[in-house]
Protein backbone atom coordinates (compact mmCIF):
# COMPACT_ATOMS: atom_id res chain seq x y z
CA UNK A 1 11.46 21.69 42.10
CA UNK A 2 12.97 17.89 41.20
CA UNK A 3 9.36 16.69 39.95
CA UNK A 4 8.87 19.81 37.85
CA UNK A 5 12.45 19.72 35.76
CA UNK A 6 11.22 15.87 35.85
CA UNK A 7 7.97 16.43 34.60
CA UNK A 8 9.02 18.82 31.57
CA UNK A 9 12.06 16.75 30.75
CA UNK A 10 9.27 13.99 30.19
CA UNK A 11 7.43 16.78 28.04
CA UNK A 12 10.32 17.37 25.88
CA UNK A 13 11.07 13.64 25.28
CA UNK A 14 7.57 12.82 23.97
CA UNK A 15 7.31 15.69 21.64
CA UNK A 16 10.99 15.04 20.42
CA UNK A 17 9.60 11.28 19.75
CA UNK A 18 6.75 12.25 18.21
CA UNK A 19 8.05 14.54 15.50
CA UNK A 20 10.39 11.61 14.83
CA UNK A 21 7.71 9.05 14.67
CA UNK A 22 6.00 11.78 12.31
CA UNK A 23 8.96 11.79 9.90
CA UNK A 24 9.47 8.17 10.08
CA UNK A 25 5.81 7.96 9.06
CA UNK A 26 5.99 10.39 5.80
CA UNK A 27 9.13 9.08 4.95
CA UNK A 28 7.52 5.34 4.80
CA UNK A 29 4.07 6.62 3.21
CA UNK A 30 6.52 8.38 0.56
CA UNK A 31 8.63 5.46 -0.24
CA UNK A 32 5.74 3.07 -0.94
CA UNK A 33 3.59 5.42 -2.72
CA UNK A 34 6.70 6.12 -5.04
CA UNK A 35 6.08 2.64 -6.98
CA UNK A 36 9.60 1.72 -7.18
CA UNK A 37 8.86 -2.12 -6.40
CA UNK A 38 10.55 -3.38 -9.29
CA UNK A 39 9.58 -4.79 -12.61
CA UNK A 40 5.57 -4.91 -13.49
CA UNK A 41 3.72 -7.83 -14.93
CA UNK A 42 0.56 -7.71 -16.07
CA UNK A 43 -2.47 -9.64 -15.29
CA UNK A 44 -6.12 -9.61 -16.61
CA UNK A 45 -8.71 -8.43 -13.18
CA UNK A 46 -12.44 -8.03 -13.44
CA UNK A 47 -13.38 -4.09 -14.61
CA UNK A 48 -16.67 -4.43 -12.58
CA UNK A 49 -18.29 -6.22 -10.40
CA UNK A 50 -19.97 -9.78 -11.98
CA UNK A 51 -22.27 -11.79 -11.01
CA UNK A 52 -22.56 -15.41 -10.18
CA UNK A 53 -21.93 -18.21 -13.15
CA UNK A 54 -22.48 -14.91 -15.81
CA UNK A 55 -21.22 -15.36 -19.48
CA UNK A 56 -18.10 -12.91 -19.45
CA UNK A 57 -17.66 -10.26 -22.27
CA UNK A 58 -13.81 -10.06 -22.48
CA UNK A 59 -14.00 -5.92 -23.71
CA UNK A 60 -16.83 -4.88 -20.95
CA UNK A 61 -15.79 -7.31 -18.18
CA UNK A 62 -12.65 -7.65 -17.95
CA UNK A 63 -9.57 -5.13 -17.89
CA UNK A 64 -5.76 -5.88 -17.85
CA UNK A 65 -3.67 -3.98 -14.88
CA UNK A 66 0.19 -4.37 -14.27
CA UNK A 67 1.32 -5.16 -10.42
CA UNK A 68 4.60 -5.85 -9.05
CA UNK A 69 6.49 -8.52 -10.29
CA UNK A 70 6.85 -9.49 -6.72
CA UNK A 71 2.93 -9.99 -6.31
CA UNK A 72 2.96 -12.47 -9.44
CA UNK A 73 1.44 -15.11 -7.28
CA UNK A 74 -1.71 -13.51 -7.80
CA UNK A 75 -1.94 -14.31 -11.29
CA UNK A 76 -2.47 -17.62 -10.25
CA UNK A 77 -5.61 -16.53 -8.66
CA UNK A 78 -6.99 -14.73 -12.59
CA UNK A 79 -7.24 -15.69 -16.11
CA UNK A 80 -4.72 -15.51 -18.37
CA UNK A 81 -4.21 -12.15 -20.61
């Protein structure tokens, strides 16, 4: 009788732990899909893909985007708009 008030006291704990890890999960999904990360910057990325040592057309190949302010790093890593 022991193991079987054991056994679904066990039960109850996992599914209780679950649903929380669910909510935690949604609630973190939410937050960063919400793009409250602060001011933007923008940068100038590639529009497609391009080949090796290609001459670059600045209207067909290229495209500005804003990020994060916080990711600015990465404009190190482009050309300049």
């Amino acid at each position: 009788m022991q193991d079987t008030k054991a056994s679904r006291m066990f039960l109850v704990g996992a599914v209780v732990m679950g649903v929380l890890a669910t909510v935690l999960a949604f609630t973190f999904i939410d937050s960063a899909a919400s793009g409250q990360h602060g001011p933007q910057v923008q940068i100038m990325v590639a529009a497609r893909d391009l080949k090796a040592n290609a001459v670059l057309d600045v209207d067909r190949d290229l495209r500005v985007v804003e990020v994060p302010a916080q990711f600015s790093k990465l404009a190190g890593l482009t050309l300049d708009a």
